[in-house]
Every structure is written in C-alpha cells, then in structure tokens.
Protein backbone atom coordinates (compact mmCIF):
# COMPACT_ATOMS: atom_id res chain seq x y z
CA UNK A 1 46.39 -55.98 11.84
CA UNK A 2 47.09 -56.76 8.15
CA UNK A 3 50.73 -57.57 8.50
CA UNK A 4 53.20 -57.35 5.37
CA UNK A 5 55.40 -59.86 6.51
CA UNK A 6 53.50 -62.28 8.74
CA UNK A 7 56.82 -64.15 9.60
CA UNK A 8 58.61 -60.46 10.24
CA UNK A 9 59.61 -60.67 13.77
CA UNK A 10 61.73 -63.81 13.28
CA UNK A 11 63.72 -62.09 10.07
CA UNK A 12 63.74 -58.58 11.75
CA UNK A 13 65.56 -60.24 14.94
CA UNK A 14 67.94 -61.68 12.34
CA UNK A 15 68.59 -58.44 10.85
CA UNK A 16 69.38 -57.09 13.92
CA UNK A 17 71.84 -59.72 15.27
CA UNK A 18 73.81 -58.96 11.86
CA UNK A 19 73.44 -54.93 12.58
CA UNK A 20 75.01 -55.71 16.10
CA UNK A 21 77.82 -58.15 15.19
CA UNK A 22 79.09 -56.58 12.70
CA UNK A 23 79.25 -53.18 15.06
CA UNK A 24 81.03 -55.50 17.67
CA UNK A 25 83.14 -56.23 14.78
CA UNK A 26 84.56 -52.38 14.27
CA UNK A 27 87.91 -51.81 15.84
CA UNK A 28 87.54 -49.40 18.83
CA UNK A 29 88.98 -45.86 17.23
CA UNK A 30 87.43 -47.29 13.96
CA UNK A 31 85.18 -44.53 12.42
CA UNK A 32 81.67 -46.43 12.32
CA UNK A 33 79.03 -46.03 9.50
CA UNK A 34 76.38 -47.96 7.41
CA UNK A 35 77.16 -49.94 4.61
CA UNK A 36 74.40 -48.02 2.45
CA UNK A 37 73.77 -48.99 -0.98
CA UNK A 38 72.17 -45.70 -1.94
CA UNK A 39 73.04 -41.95 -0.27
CA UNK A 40 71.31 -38.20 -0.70
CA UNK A 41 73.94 -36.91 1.45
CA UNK A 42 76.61 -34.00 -0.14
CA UNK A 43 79.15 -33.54 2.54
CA UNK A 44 82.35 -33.93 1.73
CA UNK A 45 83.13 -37.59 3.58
CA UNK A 46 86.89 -39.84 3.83
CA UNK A 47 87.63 -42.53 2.04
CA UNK A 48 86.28 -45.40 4.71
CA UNK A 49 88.65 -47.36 6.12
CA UNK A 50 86.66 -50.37 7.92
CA UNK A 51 83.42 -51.81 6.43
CA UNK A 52 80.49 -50.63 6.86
CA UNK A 53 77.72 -51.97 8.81
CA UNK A 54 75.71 -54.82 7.81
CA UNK A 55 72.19 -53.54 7.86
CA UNK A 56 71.05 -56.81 5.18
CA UNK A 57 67.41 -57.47 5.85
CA UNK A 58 66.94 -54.33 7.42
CA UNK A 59 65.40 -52.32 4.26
CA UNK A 60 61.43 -53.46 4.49
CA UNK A 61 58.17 -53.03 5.65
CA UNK A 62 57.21 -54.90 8.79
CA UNK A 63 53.42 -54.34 9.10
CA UNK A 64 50.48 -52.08 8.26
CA UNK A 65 47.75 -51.62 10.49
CA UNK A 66 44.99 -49.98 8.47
CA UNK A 67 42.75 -49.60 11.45
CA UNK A 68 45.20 -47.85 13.77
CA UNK A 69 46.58 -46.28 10.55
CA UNK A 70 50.10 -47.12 11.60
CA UNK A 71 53.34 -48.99 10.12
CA UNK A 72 55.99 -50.94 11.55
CA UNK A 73 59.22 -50.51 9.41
CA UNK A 74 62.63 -51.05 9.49
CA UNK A 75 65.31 -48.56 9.26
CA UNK A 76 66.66 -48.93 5.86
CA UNK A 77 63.76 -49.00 4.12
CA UNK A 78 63.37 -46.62 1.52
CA UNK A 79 60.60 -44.65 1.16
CA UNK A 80 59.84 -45.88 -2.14
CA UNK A 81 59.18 -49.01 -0.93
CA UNK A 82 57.49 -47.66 2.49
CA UNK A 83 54.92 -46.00 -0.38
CA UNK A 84 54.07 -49.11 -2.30
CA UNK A 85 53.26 -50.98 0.75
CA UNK A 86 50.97 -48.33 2.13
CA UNK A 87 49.31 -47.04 -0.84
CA UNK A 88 47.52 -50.95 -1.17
CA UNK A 89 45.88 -49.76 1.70
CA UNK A 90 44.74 -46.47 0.68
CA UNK A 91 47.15 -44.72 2.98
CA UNK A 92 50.69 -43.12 3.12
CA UNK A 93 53.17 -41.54 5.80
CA UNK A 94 52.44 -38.07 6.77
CA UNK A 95 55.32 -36.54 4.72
CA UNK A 96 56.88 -38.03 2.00
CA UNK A 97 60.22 -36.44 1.34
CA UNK A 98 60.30 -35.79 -2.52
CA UNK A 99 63.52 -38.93 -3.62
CA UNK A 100 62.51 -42.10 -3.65
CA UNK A 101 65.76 -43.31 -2.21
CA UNK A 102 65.50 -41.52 1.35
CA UNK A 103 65.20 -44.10 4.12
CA UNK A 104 63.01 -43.90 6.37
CA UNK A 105 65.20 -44.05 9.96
CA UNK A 106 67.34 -41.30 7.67
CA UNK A 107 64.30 -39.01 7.09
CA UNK A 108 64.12 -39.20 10.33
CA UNK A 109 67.92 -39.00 12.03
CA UNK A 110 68.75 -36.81 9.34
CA UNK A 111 65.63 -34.62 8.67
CA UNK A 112 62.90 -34.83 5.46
CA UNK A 113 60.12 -32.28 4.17
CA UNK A 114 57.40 -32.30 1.83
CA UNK A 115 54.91 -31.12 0.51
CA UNK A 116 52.37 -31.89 3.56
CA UNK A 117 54.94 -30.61 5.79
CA UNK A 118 52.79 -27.25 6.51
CA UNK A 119 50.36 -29.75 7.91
CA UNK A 120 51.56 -32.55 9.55
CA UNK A 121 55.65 -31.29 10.05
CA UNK A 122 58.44 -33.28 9.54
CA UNK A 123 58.97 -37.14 9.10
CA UNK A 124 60.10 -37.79 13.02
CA UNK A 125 56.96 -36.06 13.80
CA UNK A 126 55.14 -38.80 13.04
CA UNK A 127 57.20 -41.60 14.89
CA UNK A 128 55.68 -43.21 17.85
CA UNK A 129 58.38 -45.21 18.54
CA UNK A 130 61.87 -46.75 17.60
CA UNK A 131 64.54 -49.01 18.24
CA UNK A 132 67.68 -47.35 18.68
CA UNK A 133 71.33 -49.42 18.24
CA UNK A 134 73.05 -47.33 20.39
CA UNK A 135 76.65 -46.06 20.78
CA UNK A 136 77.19 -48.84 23.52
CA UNK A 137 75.82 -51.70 21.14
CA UNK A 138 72.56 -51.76 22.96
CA UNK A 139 68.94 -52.26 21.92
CA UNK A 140 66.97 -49.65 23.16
CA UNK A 141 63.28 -48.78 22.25
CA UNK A 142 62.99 -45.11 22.53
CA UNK A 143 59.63 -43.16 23.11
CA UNK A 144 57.96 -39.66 23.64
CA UNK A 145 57.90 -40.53 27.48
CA UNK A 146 59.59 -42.99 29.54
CA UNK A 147 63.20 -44.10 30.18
CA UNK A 148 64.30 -43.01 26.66
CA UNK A 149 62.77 -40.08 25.84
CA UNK A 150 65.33 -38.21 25.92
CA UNK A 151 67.37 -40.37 23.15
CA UNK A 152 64.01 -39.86 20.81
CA UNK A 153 63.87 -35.77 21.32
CA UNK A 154 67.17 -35.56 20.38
CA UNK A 155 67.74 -38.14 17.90
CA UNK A 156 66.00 -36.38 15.05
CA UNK A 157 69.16 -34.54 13.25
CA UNK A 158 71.65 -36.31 15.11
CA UNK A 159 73.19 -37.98 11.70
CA UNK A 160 73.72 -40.98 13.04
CA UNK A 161 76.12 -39.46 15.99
CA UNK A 162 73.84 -41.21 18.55
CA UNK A 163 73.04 -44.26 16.98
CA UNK A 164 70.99 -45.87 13.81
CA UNK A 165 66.69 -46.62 14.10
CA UNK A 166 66.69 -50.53 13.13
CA UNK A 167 62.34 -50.22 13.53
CA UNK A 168 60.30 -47.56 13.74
CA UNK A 169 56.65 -47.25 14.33
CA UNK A 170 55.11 -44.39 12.35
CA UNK A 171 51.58 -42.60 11.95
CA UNK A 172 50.03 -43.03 8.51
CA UNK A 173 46.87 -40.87 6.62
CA UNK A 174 44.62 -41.69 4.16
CA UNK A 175 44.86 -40.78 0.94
CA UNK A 176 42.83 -40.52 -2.69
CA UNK A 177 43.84 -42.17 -6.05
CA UNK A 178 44.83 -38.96 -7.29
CA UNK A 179 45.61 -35.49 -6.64
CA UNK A 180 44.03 -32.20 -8.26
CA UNK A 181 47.04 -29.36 -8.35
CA UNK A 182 46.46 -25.55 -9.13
CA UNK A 183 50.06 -23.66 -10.28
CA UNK A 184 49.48 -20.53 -8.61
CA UNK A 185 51.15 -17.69 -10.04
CA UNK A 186 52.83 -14.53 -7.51
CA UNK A 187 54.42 -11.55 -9.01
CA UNK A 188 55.15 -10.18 -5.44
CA UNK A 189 57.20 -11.83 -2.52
CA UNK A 190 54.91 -10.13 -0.58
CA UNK A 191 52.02 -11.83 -1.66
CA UNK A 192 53.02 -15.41 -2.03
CA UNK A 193 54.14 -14.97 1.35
CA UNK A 194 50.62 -13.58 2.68
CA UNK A 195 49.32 -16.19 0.82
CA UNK A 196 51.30 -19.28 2.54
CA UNK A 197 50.17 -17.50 5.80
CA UNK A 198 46.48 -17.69 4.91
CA UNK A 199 46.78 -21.07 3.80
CA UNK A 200 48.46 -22.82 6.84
CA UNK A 201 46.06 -20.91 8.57
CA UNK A 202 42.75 -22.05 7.04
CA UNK A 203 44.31 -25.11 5.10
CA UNK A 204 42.25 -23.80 1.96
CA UNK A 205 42.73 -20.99 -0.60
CA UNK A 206 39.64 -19.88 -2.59
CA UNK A 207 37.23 -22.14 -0.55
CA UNK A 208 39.02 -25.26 -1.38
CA UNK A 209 40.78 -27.18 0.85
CA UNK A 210 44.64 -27.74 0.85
CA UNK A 211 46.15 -30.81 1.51
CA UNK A 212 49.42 -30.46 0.60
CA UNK A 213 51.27 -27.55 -0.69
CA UNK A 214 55.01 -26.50 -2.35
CA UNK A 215 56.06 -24.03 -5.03
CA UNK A 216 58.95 -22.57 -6.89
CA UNK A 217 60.02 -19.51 -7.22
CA UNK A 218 62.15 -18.79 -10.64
CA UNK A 219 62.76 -14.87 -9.81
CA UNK A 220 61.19 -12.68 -7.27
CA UNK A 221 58.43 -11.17 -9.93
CA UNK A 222 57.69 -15.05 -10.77
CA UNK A 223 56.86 -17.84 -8.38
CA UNK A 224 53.99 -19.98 -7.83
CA UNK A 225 52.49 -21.88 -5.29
CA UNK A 226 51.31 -25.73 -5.97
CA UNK A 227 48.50 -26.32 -3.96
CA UNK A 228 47.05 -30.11 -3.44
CA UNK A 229 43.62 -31.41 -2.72
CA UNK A 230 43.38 -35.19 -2.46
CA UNK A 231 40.39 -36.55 -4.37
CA UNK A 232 39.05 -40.13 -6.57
CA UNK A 233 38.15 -38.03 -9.49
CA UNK A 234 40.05 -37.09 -12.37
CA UNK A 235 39.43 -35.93 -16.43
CA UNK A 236 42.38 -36.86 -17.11
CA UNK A 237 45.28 -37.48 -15.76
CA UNK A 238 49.16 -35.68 -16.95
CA UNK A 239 52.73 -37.88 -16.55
CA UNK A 240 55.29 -36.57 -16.07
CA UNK A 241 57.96 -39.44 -16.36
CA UNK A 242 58.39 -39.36 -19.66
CA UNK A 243 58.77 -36.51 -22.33
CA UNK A 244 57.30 -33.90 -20.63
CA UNK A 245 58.89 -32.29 -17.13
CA UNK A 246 57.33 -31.50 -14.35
CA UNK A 247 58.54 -28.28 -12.86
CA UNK A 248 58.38 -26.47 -16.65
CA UNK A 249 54.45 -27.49 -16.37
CA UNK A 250 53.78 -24.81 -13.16
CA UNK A 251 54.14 -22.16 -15.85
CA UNK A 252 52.41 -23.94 -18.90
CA UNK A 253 49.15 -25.04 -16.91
CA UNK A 254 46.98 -23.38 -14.01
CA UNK A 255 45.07 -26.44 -13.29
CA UNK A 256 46.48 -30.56 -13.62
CA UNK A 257 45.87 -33.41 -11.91
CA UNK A 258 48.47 -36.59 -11.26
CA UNK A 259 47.98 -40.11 -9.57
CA UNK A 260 48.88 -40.16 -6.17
CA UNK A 261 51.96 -42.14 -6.53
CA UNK A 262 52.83 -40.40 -9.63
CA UNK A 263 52.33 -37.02 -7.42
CA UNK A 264 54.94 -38.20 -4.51
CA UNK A 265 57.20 -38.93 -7.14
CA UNK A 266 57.02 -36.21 -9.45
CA UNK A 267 60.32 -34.48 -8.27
CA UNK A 268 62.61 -37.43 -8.23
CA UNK A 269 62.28 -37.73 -12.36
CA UNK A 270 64.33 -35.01 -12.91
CA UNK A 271 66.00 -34.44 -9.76
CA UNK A 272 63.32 -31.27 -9.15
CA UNK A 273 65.59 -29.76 -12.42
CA UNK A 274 69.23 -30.90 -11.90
CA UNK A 275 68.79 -33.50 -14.84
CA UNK A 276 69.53 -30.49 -17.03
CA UNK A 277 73.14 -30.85 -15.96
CA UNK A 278 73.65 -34.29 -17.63
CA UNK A 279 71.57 -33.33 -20.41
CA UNK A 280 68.57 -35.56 -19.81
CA UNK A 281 66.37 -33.06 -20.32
CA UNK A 282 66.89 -31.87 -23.84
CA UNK A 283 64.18 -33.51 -26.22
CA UNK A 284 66.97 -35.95 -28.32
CA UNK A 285 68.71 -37.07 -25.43
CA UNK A 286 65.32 -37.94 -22.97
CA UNK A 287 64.67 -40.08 -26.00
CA UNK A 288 67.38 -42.13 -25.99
CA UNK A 289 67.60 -41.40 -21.87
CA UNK A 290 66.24 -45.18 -20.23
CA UNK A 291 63.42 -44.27 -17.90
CA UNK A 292 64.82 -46.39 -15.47
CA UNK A 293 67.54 -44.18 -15.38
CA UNK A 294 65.24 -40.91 -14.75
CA UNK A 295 65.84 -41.05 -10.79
CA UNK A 296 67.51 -39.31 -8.09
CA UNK A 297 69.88 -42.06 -7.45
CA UNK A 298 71.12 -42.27 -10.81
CA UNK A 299 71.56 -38.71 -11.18
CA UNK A 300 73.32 -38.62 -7.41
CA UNK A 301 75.83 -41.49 -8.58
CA UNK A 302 76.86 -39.18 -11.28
CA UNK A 303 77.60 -36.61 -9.20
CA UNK A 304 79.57 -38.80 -6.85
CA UNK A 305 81.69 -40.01 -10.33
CA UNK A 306 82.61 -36.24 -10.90
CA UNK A 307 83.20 -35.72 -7.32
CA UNK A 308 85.67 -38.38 -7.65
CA UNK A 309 87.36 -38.48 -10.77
CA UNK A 310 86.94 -34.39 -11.43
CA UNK A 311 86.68 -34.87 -14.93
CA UNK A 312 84.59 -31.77 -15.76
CA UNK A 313 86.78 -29.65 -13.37
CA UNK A 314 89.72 -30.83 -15.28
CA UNK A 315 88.22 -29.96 -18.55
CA UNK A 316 86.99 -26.95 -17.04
CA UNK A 317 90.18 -25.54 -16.34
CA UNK A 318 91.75 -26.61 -19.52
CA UNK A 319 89.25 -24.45 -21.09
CA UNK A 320 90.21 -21.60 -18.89
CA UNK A 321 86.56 -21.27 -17.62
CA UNK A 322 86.28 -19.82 -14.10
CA UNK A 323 86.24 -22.25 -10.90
CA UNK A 324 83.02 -23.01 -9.37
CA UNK A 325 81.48 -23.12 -5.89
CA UNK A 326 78.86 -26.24 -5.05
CA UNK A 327 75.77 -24.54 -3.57
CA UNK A 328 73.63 -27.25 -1.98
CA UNK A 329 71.20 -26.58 0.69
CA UNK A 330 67.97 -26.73 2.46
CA UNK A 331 66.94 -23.73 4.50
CA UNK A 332 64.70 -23.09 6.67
CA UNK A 333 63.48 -19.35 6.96
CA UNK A 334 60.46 -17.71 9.30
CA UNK A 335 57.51 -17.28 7.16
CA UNK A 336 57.53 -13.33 8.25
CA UNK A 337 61.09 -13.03 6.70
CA UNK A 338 60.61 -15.83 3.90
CA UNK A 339 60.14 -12.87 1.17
CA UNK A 340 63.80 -10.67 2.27
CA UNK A 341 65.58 -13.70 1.99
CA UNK A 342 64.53 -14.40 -1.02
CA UNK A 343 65.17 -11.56 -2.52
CA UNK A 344 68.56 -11.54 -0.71
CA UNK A 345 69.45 -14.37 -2.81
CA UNK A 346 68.47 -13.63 -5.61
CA UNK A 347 70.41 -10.74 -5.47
CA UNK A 348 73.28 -12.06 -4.11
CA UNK A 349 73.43 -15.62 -5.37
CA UNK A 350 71.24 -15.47 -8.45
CA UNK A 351 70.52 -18.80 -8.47
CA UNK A 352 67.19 -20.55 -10.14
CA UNK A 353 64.58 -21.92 -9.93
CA UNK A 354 64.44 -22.76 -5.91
CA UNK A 355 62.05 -24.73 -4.39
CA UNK A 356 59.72 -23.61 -1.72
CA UNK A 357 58.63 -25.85 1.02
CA UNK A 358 56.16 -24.81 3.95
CA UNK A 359 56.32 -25.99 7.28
CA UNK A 360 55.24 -26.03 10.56
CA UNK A 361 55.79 -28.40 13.61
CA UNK A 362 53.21 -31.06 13.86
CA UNK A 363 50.39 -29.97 16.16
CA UNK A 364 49.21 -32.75 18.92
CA UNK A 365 46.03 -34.48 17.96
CA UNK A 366 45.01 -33.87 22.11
CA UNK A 367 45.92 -31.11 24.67
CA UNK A 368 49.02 -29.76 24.89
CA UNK A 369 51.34 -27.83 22.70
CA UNK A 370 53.55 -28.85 19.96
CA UNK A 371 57.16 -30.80 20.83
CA UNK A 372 60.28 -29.03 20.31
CA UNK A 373 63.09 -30.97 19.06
CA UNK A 374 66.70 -29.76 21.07
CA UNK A 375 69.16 -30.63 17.82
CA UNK A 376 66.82 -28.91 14.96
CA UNK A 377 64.43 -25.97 17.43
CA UNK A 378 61.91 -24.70 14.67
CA UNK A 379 59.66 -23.31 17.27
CA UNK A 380 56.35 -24.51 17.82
CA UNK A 381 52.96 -22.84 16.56
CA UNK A 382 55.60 -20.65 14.12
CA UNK A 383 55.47 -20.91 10.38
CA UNK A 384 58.44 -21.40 8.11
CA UNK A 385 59.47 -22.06 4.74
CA UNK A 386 62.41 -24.28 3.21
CA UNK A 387 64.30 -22.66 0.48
CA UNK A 388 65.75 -25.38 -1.23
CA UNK A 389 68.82 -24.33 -4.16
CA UNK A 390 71.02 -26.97 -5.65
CA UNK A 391 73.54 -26.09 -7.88
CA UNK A 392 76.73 -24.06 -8.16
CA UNK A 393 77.88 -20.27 -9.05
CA UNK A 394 81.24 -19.07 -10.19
CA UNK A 395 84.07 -18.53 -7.24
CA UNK A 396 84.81 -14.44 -8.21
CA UNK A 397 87.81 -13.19 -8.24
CA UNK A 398 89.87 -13.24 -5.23
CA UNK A 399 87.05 -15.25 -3.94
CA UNK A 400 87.58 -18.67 -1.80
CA UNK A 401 85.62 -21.77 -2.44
CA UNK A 402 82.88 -21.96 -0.14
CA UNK A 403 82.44 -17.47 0.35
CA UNK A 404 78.96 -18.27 -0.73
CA UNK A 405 77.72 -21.03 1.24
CA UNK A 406 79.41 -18.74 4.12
CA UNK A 407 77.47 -16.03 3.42
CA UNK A 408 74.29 -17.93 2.97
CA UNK A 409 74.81 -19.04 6.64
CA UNK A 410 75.02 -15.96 8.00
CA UNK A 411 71.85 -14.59 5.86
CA UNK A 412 69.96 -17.78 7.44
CA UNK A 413 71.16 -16.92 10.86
CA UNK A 414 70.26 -13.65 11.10
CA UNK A 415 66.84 -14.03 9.07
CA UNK A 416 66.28 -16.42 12.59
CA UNK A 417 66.19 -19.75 10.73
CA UNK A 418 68.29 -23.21 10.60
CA UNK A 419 69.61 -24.89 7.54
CA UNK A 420 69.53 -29.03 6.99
CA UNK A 421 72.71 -30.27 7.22
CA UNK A 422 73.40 -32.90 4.64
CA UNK A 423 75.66 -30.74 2.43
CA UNK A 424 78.55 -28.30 3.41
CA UNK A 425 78.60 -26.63 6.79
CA UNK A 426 80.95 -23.97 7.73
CA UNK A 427 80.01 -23.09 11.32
CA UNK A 428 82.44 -23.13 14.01
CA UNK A 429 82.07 -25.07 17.04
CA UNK A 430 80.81 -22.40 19.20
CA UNK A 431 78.18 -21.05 16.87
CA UNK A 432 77.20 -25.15 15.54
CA UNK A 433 76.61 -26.10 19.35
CA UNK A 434 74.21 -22.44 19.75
CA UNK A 435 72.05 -23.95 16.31
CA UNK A 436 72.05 -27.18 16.95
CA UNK A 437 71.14 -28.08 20.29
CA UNK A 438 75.30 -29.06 21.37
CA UNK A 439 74.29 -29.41 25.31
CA UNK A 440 71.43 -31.45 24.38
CA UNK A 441 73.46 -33.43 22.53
CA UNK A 442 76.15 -34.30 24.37
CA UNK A 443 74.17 -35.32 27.61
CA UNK A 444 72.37 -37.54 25.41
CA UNK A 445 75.72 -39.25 23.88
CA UNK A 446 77.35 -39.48 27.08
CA UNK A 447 74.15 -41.42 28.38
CA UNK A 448 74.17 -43.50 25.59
CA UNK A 449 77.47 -44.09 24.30
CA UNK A 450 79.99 -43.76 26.82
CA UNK A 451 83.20 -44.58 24.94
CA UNK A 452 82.17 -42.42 22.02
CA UNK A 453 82.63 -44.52 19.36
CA UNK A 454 80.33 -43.24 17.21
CA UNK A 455 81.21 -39.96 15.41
CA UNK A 456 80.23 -36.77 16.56
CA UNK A 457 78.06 -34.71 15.21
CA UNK A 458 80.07 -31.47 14.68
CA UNK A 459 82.87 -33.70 13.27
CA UNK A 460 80.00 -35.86 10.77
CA UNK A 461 77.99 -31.82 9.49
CA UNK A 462 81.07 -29.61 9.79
CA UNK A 463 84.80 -31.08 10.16
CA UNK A 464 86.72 -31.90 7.56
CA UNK A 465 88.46 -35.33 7.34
C-alpha cells in the first residue's frame, strides 16, 4: 500500500478522541452539529446555540492503495483534496460531485452525483466501509454485511440524523490525463431522452465509448448532451478558469478536450452559471474578478451574506420590484418520464439553463442484483436523470413564497421520482416518511441512538426552526 500519511493511524485516533469529547461536551437537549468551515447546504437552518463539533484533523486523506484501487479517508475531507491525492496515482473516486468543497462522508450522508453517475451511481455506492460516531457516542465500523449493516443501508441521506462517517473506505478507477468531450446538440426531448437510454445501455454513442456523461438543457428545442471518453491524447487542450466559461462553450464547440482535473472541476468556476448573479461573468468584471475567488465556496458565502443581511431584498422592495421565490433543487426523474417533466417546467417554471445528470444504481461487480438504499429508493436496474435548477422566479400575485417549490414536489412525485434534500422541503410528515424510507429510519436511530440526541431527519430536511 502506498500510504499518504504513513503516521495516519496515530493522528486519525487523535482526531477522533476530539470528535467524541467535544460530542460528550453538548448539553443533553442541545441541538448537535459540525463545526464546518465550508457548507453546500440551502435549507433554511437556526442560529446555533452550542458549538459545533470539533472535527480538527479530520479533513484528509489517510491512504491510497493503487493496487486494490482503494482509499482510506476521513470524513471531512473535501473532495478537492480527495482528487489531488488520487490523481498522483492515476486514479479518482467513482463519482466526483461537481464543487470542490463537498466532503466526502457528506457526499455520502447527504447524497452527490456526477457526471459518471450513469455508470458507477452515487458516491455511497462506492463505500466499502465506514466508521460511524453514533447517536450514543460510540465508534462503530459499519459494513454491507455484518452487525452494522443496517446503520450503512440507511445512512446514505440520513443528514447527519444518525450520526457523522469519521473514515471511510472507498473504491477508486483509473483514469487518463485528459478527457475528449463532444457537445451534443437535441432539438427534441424525445430524442435526448432516447439517446441517454442508448447510451447507459451500450456506454457508447456513435461507436465510441462513454465514460462519463451530463448535459444541459437551455429550452426544450435546445439541449445537449456532454459525453466523456477518458484518453492520454490531446491537440490541444481548452481552460476554462479564466476568461472564457464553460457551460456557454456546449453551444460554441461540438468537439473540446480538458485535463482531467480541469474536467472535474469545470462546474465549480462559475458555480455551473450562478456567477452571473454577482456579476463575475461579464468580461470587465472577470478581469478584475481574483481567480481564487472563481469557486463555489466563494460564491455560496455570498449567498449566505444576502441570506443574512437581505440587502438586495431590501433594495428590492424599495424599488418596488416584485418578491422572489428561491428555487434550489436536485431532482431525480425516471428516464421514461425525464422529457414531460421537462417540459413541465419549462412551462411552468421557465427557468434556465438546467443541468442534466444521468444515473443509475451501481451494478455489483459479482452475482447478485444492485443494493437498494431504504432513505433515498431509486430502484435498481432503472434509469434516471437529475434535473438540477438553481435560481429564483417571481412570487405572482396572490402567490405565497414557496407555491413553486410546492408544486415542483408534487410534479416530482407523481412523475415517480425523489428530490435531494439539501434545499427547501415542504412535505408533510406523512408523505416525507412514504419518500424517504421513515420506518427504516427510525429502527435504525432507535438502535443506534437511544436518547435521540441527534436531530431528526424530518426536523433537519423539512421543519422549520
């Protein structure tokens, strides 16, 4: 094994005695959560009263294991430090989700996609193990079978409601220094759909094989499909981190080619397109823009600032311009009713571009069929696709705020899919606990934390506070 950290175990232990103490530390009653430099979450969250949990050295790569293609890392590590670690060894985790920022053990609590996801799933999908802290301040080390399996079925989208990774063991793939893209252009839903299904069907299009694919779609007569192919050879090579943006290219080239790293990056420069809303993306301001500061995170602790302070509301209203609605999700949609839905929103929401993500649960590399996962249950051996649309619309008249994230709910329910839930949710109880796997749940939390100190996770996705 080439290990990262050769003296790891010894500092990991550390990091964990911290993580424990300081969770001994929390009042009973006391709302418990992670003391988190960095967050991609959007739900609307109190003011916390207690600190958080210590989670210092917690945020790093343990090990790599080139042979076994595997890596040992801790919870809080980002991914964009998971990436740099692998890559030295020609290999990266199975999905990458598109911000850099996105920890690993809350890819994989919380949920993450990518553009590899039609292959290889989602980001728990490739776990073989973890460590979990648990609700009763225990150590456990959950797996697909044994005494804890049933903490690691269920702990993928359980937000932290039954506990926080502090390790986790995780498949890897190889990879090429760069990848080769083709912008594939639709003028049909119809046919971008087909097209997806052929795809994750014969992971090629046109002869040539697929490794990863995503698109956009920027109305339903124009949307493209970005298809991937791994490879060491390259004319040249575009960048897309500094004047030029990546998501305007899909319509300006057919054919382009990026470095690997610069590929698994090439959303979080502009925040897929939201760095229009601060400006960054008109051609005096990029200038003058730091590229340092051309990241999600920066762009996310903006939003938090507004969120806070309300400054453009304020003005907003002064101006007498109309209220506005955040609209800020991830959906996932059945591949067979990807192309109604779409046109559903555009119709009714009229937002653009979105972003369009294919997936399918991770097939087993032996006998057997795919796992189902109780608190998010895509079903196996179906396709889907994530609809991702980040923005807001104008409240109409007579309208409340939050009529159309309500009604996008109720469009994702009945086209028979599930939405992510690290923005605003508006379920009730009865229908949350139906979507998201609530007996499942709760047997698991009463196993594993018995005083329920932890939040639950209606009251984390849905309740306000």
């Amino acid at each position: 094994m080439c290990a990262v950290r050769a003296d790891w175990s010894m500092d990991h232990d550390y990091g964990v005695d911290r993580l424990r103490r300081s969770y001994d530390s929390v009042p009973p009653g006391q709302t418990v959560r992670l003391a988190k430099r960095t967050s991609n979450l959007f739900r609307p969250r109190a003011t916390p009263r207690t600190p958080g949990l210590d989670v210092t050295g917690l945020g790093g790569v343990l090990a790599v294991d080139p042979v076994a293609r595997t890596a040992d890392v801790q919870g809080m590590c980002t991914y964009e430090n998971l990436v740099e670690a692998t890559l030295s060894h020609g290999l990266m985790p199975l999905v990458v989700p598109q911000l850099r920022t996105i920890t690993l053990g809350g890819a994989v609590t919380g949920l993450g996609i990518e553009s590899t996801s039609f292959r290889h799933g989602l980001p728990h999908e490739s776990v073989r193990e973890m460590d979990v802290l648990t609700g009763a301040g225990e150590i456990v080390t959950a797996r697909p079978e044994g005494d804890h399996a049933d903490l690691f079925a269920a702990f993928p989208n359980s937000l932290g409601s039954l506990g926080y990774a502090t390790r986790l063991r995780i498949d890897l793939q190889p990879v090429r220094r760069f990848v080769a893209l083709r912008n594939v252009r639709f003028t049909g839903l119809t046919e971008l759909v087909e097209a997806i299904g052929e795809i994750t069907g014969t992971r090629s299009w046109e002869g040539v094989e697929v490794d990863a694919m995503d698109g956009v779609m920027f109305s339903p007569g124009e949307a493209y499909l970005v298809l991937g192919t791994f490879t060491d050879r390259a004319r040249s090579v575009s960048d897309y981190t500094g004047q030029a943006i990546y998501y305007r290219s899909l319509r300006e080239r057919t054919h382009d080619t990026l470095r690997t790293h610069d590929y698994l990056w090439r959303w979080d420069t502009d925040w897929f397109w939201c760095s229009a809303a601060f400006g960054v993306q008109h051609p005096v301001l990029r200038r003058l823009w730091p590229t340092r500061w051309r990241r999600s995170d920066v762009y996310h602790r903006l939003v938090r600032l507004e969120h806070r302070h309300r400054v453009f509301a304020r003005l907003d209203r002064i101006r007498g311009r109309q209220q506005r609605e955040r609209v800020v999700q991830d959906v996932e949609v059945p591949l067979e009713n990807t192309a109604e839905f779409l046109r559903w929103f555009a119709r009714t929401v009229g937002m653009s571009p979105v972003w369009l993500c294919p997936l399918r649960l991770r097939e087993p590399s032996g006998p057997g069929s795919a796992r189902a996962w109780p608190l998010y249950p895509l079903r196996p051996g179906r396709s889907y696709v994530n609809v991702g649309f980040w923005g807001s619309v104008p409240i109409a008249p007579g309208a409340a705020d939050g009529a159309v994230n309500r009604a996008v709910e109720q469009a994702v329910a009945q086209a028979g899919g599930h939405k992510s839930l690290y923005s605003d949710a508006y379920y009730d109880r009865e229908s949350f606990d139906r979507l998201y796997g609530g007996a499942a749940w709760r047997a698991v939390r009463n196993r594993y934390d018995p005083q329920h100190r932890l939040t639950g996770l209606y009251e984390k996705a849905v309740a306000r506070r």
